[in-house]
Protein backbone atom coordinates (compact mmCIF):
# COMPACT_ATOMS: atom_id res chain seq x y z
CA UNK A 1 -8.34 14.52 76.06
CA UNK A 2 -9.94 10.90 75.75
CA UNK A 3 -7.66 8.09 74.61
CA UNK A 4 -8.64 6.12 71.99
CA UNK A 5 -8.64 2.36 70.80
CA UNK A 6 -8.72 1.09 66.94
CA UNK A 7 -10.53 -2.55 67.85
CA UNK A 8 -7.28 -4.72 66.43
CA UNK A 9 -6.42 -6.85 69.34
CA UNK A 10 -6.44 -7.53 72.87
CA UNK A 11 -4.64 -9.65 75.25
CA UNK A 12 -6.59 -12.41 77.50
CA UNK A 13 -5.85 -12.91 80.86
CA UNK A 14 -6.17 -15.98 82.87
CA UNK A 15 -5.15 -16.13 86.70
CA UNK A 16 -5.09 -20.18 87.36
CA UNK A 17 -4.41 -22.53 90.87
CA UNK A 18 -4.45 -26.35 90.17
CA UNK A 19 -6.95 -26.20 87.46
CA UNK A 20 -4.68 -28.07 84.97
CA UNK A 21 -6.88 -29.67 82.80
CA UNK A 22 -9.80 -26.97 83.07
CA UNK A 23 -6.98 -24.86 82.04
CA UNK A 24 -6.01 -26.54 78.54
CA UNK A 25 -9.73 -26.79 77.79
CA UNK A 26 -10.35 -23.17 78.40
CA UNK A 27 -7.34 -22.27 76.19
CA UNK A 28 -8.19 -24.64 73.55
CA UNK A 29 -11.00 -22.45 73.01
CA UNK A 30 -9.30 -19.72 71.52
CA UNK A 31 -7.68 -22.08 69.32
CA UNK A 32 -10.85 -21.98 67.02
CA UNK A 33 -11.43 -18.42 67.79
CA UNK A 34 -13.05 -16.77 64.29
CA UNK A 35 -11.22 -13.83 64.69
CA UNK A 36 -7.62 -15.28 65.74
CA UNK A 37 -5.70 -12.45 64.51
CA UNK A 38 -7.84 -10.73 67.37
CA UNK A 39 -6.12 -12.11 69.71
CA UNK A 40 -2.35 -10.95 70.25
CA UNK A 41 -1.09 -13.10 73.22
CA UNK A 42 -2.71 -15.38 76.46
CA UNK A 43 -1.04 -14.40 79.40
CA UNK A 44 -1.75 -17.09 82.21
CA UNK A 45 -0.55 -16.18 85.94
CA UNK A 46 -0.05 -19.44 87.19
CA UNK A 47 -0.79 -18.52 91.55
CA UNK A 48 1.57 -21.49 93.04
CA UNK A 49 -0.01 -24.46 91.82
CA UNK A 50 1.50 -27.49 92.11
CA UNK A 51 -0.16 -29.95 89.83
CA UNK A 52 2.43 -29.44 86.77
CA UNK A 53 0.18 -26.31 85.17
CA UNK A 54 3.22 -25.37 83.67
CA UNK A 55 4.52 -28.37 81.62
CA UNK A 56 0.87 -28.66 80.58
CA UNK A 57 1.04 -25.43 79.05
CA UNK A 58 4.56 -25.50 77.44
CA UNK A 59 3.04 -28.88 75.60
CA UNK A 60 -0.25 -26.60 74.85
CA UNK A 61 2.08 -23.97 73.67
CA UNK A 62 3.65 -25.91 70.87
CA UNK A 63 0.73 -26.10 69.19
CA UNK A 64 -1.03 -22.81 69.67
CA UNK A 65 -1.91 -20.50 66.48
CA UNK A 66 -1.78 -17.31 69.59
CA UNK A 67 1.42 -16.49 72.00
CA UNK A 68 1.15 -18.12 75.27
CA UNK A 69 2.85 -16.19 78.01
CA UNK A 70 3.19 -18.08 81.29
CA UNK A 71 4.16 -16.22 84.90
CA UNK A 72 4.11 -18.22 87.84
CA UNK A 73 4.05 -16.07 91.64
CA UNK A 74 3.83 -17.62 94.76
CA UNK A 75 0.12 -18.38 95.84
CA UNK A 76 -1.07 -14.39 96.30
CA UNK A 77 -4.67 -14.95 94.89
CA UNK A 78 -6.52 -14.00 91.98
CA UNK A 79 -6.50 -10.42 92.59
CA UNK A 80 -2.38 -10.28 92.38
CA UNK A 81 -2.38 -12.40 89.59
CA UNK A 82 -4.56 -10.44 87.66
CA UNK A 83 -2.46 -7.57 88.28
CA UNK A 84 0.82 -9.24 87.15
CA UNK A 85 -1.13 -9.89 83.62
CA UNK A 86 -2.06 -6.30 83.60
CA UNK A 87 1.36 -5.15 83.73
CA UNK A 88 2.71 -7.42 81.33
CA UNK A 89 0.07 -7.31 78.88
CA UNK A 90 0.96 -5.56 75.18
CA UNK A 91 -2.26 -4.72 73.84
CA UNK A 92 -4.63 -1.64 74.19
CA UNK A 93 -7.30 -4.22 75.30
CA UNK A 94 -7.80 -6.55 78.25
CA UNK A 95 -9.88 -9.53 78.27
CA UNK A 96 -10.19 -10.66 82.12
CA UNK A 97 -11.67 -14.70 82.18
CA UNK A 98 -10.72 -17.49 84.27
CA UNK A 99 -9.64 -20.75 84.05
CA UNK A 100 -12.67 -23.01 84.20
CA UNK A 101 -14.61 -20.51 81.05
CA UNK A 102 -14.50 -21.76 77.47
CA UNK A 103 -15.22 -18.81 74.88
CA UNK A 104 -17.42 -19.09 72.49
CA UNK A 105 -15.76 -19.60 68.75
CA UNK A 106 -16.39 -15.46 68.38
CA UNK A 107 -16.33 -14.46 71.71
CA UNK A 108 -13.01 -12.28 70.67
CA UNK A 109 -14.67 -10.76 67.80
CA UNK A 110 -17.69 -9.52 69.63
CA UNK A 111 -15.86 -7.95 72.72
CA UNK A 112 -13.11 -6.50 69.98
CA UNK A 113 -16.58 -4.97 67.57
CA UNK A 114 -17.97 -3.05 70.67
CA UNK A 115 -14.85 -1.51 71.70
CA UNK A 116 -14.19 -0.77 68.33
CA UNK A 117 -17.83 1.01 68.24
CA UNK A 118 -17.04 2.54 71.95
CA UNK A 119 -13.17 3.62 72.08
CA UNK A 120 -12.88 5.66 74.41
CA UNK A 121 -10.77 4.47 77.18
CA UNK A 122 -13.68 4.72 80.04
CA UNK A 123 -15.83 1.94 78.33
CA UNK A 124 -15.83 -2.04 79.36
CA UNK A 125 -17.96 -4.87 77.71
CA UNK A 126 -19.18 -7.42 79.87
CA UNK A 127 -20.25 -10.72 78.12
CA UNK A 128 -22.23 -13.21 79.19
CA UNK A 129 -21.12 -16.62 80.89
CA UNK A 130 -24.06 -19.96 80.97
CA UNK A 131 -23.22 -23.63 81.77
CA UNK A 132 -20.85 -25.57 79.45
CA UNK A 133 -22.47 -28.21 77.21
CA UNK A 134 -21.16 -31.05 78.78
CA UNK A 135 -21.60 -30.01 82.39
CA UNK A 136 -24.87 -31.97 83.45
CA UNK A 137 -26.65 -29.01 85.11
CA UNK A 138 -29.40 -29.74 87.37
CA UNK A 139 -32.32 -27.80 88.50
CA UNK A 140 -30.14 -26.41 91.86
CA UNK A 141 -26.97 -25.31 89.37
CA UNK A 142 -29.48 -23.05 87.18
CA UNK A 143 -30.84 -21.52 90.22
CA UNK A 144 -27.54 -20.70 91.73
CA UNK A 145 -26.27 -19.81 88.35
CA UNK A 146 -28.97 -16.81 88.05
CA UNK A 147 -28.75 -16.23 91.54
CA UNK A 148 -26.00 -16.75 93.53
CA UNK A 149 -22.76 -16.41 91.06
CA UNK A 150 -23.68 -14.11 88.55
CA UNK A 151 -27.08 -11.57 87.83
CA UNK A 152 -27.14 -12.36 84.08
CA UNK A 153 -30.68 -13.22 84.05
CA UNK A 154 -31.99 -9.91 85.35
CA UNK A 155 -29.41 -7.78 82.61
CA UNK A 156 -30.41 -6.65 79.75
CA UNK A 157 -28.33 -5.28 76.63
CA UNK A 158 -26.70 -2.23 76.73
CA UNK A 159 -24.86 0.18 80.20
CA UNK A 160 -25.22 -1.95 83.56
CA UNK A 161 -24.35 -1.15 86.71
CA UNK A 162 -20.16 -1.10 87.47
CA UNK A 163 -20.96 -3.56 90.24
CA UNK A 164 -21.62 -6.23 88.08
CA UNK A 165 -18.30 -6.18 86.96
CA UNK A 166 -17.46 -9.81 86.59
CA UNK A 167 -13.99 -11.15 85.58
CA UNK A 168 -14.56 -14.26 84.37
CA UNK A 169 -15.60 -12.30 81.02
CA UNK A 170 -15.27 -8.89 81.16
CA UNK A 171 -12.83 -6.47 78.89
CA UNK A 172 -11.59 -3.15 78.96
CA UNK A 173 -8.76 -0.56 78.16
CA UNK A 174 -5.52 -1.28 79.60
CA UNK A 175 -4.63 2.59 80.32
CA UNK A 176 -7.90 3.15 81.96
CA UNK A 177 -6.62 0.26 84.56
CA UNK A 178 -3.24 1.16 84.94
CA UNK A 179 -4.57 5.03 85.48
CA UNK A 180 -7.54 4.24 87.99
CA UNK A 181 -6.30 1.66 89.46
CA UNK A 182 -5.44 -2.03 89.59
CA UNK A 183 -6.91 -5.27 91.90
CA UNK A 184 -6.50 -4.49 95.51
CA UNK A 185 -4.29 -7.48 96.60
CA UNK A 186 -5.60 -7.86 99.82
CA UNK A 187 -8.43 -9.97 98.28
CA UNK A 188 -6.86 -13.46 98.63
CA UNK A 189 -9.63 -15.15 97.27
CA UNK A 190 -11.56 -15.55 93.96
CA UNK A 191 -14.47 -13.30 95.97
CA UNK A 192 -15.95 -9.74 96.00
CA UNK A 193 -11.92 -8.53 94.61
CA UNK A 194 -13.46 -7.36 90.75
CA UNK A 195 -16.74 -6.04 92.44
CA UNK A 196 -14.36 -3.58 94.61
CA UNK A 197 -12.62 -2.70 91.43
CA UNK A 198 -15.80 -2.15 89.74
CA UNK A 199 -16.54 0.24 92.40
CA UNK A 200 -13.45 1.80 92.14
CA UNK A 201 -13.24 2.32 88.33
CA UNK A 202 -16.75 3.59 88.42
CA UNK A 203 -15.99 6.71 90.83
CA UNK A 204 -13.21 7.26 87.72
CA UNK A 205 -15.88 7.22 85.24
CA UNK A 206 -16.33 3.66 84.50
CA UNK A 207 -19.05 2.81 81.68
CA UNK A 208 -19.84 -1.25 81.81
CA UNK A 209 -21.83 -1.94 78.68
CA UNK A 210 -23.39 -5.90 78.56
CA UNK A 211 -23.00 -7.61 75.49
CA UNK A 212 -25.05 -10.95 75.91
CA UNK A 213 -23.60 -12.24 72.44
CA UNK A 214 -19.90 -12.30 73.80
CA UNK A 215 -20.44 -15.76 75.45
CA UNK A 216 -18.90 -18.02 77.96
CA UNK A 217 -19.43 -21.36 79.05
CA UNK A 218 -18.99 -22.21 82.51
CA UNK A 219 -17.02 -25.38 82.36
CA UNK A 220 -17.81 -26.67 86.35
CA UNK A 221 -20.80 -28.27 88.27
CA UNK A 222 -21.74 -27.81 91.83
CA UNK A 223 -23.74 -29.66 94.32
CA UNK A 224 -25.84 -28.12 96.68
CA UNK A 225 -23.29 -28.99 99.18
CA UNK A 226 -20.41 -27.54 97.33
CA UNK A 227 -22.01 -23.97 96.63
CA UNK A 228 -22.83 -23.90 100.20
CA UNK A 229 -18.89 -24.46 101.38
CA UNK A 230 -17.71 -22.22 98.45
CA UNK A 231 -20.14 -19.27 100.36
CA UNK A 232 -18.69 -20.08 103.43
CA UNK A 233 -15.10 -19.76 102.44
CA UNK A 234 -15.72 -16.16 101.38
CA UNK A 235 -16.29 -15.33 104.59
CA UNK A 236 -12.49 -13.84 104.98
CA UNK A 237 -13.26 -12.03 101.15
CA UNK A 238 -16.05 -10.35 102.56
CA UNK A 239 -14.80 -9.29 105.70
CA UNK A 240 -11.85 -7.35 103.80
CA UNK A 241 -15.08 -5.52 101.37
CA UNK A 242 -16.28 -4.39 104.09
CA UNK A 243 -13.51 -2.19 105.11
CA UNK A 244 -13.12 -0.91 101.70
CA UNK A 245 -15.11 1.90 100.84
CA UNK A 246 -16.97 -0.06 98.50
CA UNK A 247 -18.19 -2.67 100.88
CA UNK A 248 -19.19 0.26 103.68
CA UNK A 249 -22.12 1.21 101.09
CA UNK A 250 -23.57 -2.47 101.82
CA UNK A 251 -22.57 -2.63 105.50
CA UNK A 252 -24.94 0.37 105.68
CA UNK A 253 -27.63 -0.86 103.83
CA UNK A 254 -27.61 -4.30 105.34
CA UNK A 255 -27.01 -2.62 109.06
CA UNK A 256 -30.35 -1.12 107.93
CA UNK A 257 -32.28 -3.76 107.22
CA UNK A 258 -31.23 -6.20 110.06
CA UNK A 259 -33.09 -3.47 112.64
CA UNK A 260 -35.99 -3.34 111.12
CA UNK A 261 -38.89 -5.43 112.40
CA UNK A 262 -40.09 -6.61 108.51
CA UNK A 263 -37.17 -8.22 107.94
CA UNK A 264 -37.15 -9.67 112.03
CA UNK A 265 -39.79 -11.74 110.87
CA UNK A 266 -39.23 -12.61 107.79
CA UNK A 267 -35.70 -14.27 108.96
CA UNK A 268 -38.28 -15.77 111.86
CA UNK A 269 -40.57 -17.35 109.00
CA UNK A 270 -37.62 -18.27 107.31
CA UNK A 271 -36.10 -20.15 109.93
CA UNK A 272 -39.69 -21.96 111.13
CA UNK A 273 -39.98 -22.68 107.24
CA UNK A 274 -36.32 -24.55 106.52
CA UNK A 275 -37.76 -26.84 109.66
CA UNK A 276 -40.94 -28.02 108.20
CA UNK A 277 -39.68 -28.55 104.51
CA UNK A 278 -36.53 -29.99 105.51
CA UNK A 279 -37.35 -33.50 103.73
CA UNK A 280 -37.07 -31.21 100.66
CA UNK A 281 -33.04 -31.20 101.39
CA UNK A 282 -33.42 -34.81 99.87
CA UNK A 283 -33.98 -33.51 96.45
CA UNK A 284 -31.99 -30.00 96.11
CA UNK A 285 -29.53 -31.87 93.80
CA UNK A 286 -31.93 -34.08 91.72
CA UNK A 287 -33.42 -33.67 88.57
CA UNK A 288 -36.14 -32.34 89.61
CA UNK A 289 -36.48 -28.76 89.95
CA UNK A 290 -37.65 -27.42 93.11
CA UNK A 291 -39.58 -23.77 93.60
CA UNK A 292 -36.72 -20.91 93.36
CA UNK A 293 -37.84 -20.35 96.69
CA UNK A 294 -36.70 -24.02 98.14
CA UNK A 295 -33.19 -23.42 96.95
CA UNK A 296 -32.87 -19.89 98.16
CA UNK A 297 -34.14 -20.86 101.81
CA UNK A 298 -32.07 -23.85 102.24
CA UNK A 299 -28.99 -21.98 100.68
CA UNK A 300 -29.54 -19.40 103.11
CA UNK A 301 -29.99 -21.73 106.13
CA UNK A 302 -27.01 -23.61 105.64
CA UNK A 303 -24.58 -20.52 104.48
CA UNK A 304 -25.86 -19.02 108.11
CA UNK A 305 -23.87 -21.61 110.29
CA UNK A 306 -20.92 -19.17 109.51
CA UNK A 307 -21.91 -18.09 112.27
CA UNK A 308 -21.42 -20.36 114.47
CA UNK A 309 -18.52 -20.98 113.37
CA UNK A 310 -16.66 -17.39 113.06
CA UNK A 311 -17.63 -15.54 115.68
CA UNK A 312 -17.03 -12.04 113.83
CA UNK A 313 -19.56 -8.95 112.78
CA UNK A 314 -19.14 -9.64 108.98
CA UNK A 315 -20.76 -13.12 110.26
CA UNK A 316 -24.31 -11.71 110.43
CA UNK A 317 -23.63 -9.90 107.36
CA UNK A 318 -22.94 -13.27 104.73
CA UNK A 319 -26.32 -14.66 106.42
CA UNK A 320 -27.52 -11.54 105.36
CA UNK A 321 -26.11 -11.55 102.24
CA UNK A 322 -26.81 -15.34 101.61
CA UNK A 323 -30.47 -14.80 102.53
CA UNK A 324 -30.49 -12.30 99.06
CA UNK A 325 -30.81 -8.98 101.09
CA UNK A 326 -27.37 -7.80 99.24
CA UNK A 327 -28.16 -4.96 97.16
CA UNK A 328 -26.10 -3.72 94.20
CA UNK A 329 -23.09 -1.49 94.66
């Protein structure tokens, strides 16, 4: 027999690591929330930082029109912080986001209406996350946006696929998690941990609905440089997918794909090309936007050094992987 939900309030969940002032400003944001009463407590799992998150907060508490429920553990990663809110967390109704995404003034009341419309306890509403207002986003940060963090532009209202199961906004029913199964800790990293849980969840009858209208804004700007180091530090993230039996779906299909002679030549082509537009590199963080194609080739040729540098299978897979042959779980 399904459980059920009445839509009255959920809990928000924030996993944090020296983001301090990121932190507040996220938070602030469901200060002006236009369904407060929607929102029955923040629980932020402070992972071991060390840049006074804590007194921040107690100051931020004072002031707060929600409960603000602070855990600190020693630096486990996202994953096991997550999982710390989960088990503390009093309402029906998880909201997953992280520290560097301010909601939109009625981001509550749109995830809160859908659940209320879809109770049963397999159903989760994704929302939809774009650049804050005052990040200055360049040409390069809207490409990597659509392409490289999230899939938003290619979604369209309504069931998606589980893969896309994002937890920087993302809600669902707490029993569902606590029955099926929590964050696998072994994910250290903010990387490829909520896409194994989507994976997981869905093989328990997980339903991910999209709800473009429950927005937030990405509060953080990258250069070309720094989305290129963030790739490369997933490397260890990826390597652990890849044992799980989510990540053994894209080892096949990318094991696949590296034998066969098309895609031989296009990495060839690919290769040749990156040499004869590198003066382009000049320009990948200017204002002036570049063909999609200019930012996924030189995004691909510098994640691939990884491989130079780690001299381990999953290597050849996050060239793969950077060079946008991943497919969806």
């Amino acid at each position: 027999m399904p459980e059920y939900f009445d839509g009255s309030s959920l809990s928000v969940i924030i996993p944090t690591y020296n983001r301090r002032e990121l932190l507040c400003q996220a938070i602030e944001g469901y200060f002006h929330q236009s369904s407060p009463a929607g929102i029955r407590e923040i629980l932020v799992v402070d992972d071991g930082s060390t840049d006074r998150t804590e007194a921040a907060l107690l100051e931020l508490a004072k002031r707060s029109p929600v409960p603000i429920r602070y855990f600190w553990q020693v630096n486990k990663g996202p994953a096991a912080a997550r999982n710390i809110g989960i088990r503390e967390a009093r309402s029906p109704v998880l909201l997953f986001s992280d520290s560097d995404i301010i909601p939109k003034d009625d981001l509550v009341s749109q995830h809160l209406a859908w659940h209320k419309e879809r109770p049963q306890t397999t159903e989760a509403v994704l929302g939809y996350v774009t650049w804050a207002s005052c990040v200055p986003v360049t040409p390069f940060m809207r490409w990597y946006g659509n392409n490289k963090l999230f899939e938003f532009s290619k979604l369209r209202r309504g069931e998606v696929h589980p893969g896309l199961f994002y937890t920087c906004n993302v809600s669902l029913k707490r029993t569902f998690l606590t029955t099926c199964g929590l964050f696998d800790e072994e994910f250290r990293t903010a990387a490829y941990e909520d896409t194994e849980l989507g994976y997981r969840l869905s093989q328990r009858g997980l339903q991910l609905l999209y709800n473009p209208a429950a927005i937030g804004y990405h509060n953080q700007s990258f250069t070309f440089a720094q989305a290129c180091s963030k790739a490369k530090a997933n490397l260890d993230a990826l390597q652990t997918f890849l044992k799980k039996e989510a990540g053994k779906e894209v080892l096949h299909q990318l094991t696949e794909n590296r034998h066969s002679v098309s895609y031989r030549c296009k990495i060839s082509v690919a290769r040749m090309l990156a040499t004869v537009f590198s003066p382009l590199r000049h320009f990948l963080d200017s204002p002036f936007p570049l063909p999609d194609q200019v930012y996924q080739l030189f995004f691909w040729e510098s994640t691939q050094i990884t491989e130079s540098i780690h001299r381990r299978r999953s290597s050849d897979i996050q060239s793969e992987v950077e060079f946008g042959r991943r497919q969806t779980l």
